[in-house]
C-alpha atoms as a PDB file:
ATOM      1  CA  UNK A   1     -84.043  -3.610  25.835  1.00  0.00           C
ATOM      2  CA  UNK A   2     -84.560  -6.097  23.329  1.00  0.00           C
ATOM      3  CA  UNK A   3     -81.627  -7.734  21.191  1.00  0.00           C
ATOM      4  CA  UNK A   4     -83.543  -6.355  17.854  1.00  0.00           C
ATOM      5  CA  UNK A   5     -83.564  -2.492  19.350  1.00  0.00           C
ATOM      6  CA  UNK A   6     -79.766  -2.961  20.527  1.00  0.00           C
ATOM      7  CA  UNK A   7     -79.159  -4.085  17.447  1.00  0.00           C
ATOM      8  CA  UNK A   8     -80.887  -1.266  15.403  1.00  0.00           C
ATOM      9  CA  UNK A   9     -79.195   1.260  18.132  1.00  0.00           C
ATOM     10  CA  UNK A  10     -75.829  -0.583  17.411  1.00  0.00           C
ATOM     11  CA  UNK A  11     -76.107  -0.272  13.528  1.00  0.00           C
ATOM     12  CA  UNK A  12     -77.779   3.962  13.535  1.00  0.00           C
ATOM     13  CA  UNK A  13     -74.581   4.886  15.888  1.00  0.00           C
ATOM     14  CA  UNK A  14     -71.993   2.749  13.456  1.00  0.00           C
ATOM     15  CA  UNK A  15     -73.728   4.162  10.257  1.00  0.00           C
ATOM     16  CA  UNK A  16     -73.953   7.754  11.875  1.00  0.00           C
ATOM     17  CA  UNK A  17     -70.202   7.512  12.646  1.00  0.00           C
ATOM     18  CA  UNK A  18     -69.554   6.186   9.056  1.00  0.00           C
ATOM     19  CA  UNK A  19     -71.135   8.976   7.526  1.00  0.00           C
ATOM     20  CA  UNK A  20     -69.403  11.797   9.514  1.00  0.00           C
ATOM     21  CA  UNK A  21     -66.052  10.474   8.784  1.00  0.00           C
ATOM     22  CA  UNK A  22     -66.913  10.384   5.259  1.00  0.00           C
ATOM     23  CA  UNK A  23     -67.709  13.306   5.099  1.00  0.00           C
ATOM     24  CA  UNK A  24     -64.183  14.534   6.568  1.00  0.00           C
ATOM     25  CA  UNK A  25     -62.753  12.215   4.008  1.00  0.00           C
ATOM     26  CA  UNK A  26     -64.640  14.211   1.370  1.00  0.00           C
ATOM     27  CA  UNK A  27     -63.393  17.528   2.265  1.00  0.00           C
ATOM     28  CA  UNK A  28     -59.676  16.332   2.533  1.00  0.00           C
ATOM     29  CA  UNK A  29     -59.801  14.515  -0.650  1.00  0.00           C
ATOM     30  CA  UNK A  30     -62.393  16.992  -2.746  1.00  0.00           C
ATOM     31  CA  UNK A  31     -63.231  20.415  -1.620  1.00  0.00           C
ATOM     32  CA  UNK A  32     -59.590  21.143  -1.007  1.00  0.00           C
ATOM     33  CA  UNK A  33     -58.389  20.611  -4.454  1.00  0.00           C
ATOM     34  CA  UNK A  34     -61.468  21.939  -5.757  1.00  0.00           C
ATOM     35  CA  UNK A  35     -60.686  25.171  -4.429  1.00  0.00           C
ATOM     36  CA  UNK A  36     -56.806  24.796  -4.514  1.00  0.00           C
ATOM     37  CA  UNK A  37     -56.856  28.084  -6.773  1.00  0.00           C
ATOM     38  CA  UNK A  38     -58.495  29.827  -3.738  1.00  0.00           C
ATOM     39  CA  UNK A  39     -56.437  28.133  -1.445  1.00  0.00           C
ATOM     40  CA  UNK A  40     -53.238  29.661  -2.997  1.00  0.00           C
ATOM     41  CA  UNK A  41     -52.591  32.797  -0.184  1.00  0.00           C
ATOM     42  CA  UNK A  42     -52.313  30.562   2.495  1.00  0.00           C
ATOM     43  CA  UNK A  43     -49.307  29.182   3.288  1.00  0.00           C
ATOM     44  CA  UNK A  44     -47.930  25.779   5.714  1.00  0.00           C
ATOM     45  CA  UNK A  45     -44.252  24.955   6.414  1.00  0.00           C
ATOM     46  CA  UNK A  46     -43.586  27.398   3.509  1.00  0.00           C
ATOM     47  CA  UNK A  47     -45.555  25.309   1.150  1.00  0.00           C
ATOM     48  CA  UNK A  48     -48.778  26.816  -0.997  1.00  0.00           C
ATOM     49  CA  UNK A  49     -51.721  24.846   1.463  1.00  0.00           C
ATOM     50  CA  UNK A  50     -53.251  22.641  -1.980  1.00  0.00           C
ATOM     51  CA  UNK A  51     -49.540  21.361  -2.302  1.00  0.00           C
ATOM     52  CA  UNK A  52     -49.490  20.252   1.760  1.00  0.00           C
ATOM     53  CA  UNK A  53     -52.587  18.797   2.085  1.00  0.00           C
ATOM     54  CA  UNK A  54     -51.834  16.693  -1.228  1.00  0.00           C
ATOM     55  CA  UNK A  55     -48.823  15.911  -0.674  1.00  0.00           C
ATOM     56  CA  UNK A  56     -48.833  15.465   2.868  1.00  0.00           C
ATOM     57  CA  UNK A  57     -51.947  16.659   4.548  1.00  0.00           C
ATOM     58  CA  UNK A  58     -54.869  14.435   3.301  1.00  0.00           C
ATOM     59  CA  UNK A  59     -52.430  11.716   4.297  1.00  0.00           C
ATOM     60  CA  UNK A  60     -52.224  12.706   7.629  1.00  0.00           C
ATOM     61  CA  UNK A  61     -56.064  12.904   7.830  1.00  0.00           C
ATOM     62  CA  UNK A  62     -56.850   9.563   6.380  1.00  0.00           C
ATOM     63  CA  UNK A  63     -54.690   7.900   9.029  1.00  0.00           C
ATOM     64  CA  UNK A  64     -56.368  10.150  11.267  1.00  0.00           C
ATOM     65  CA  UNK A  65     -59.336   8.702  10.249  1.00  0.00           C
ATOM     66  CA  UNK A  66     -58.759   4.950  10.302  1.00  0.00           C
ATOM     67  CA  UNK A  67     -57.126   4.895  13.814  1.00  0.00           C
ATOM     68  CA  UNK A  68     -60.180   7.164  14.912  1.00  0.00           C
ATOM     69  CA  UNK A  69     -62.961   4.425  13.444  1.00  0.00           C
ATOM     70  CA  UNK A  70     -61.124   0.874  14.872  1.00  0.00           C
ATOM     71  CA  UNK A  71     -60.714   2.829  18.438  1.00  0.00           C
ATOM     72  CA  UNK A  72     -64.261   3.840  18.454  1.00  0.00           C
ATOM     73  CA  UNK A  73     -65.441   0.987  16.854  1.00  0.00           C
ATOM     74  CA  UNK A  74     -63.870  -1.316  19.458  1.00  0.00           C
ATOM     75  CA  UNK A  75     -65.829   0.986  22.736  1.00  0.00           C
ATOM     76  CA  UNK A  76     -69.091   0.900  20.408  1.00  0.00           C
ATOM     77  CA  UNK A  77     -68.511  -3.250  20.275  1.00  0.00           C
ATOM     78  CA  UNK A  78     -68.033  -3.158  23.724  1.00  0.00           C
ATOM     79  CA  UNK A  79     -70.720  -0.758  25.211  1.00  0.00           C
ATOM     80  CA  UNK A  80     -73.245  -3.316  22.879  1.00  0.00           C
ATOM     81  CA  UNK A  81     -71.853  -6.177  23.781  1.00  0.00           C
ATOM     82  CA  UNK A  82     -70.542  -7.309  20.476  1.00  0.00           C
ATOM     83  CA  UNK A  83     -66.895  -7.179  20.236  1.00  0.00           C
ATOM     84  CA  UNK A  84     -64.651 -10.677  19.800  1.00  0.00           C
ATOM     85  CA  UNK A  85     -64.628 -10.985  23.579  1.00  0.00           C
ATOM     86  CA  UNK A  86     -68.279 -11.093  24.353  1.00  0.00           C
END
């Protein structure tokens, strides 16, 4: 395979990751508070859920998120041969 192709291949997998996880950050930052009233009946630790995933939920998630993205982005730098130690 040439470097160009690896490259584009390289770039469509890190931009197709990219876009899934922003699309999880969406939901935990927007659709949940957009339909907190909704959200009301159900219930976590005691808490109403809008109030857990604000206060502690969405949190949770976007650590979730940024641990998820370095440990995948270090196997996609090494399965392309790209990370610091190639």
């Amino acid at each position: 395979m040439q470097a160009g192709e690896r490259h584009r291949r390289y770039w469509r997998s890190n931009l197709r990751m990219t876009g899934v996880l922003l699309a999880i950050w969406f939901v935990a930052t927007f659709v949940v508070s957009w339909f907190a009233r909704e959200l009301q009946t159900l219930t976590v630790l005691g808490f109403p859920f809008p109030f857990f995933m604000a206060a502690q939920g969405a949190l949770l998630i976007y650590l979730l998120l940024v641990a998820f993205y370095a440990w995948r982005m270090g196997k996609l730098d090494e399965e392309y041969g790209v990370g610091e130690d190639a």
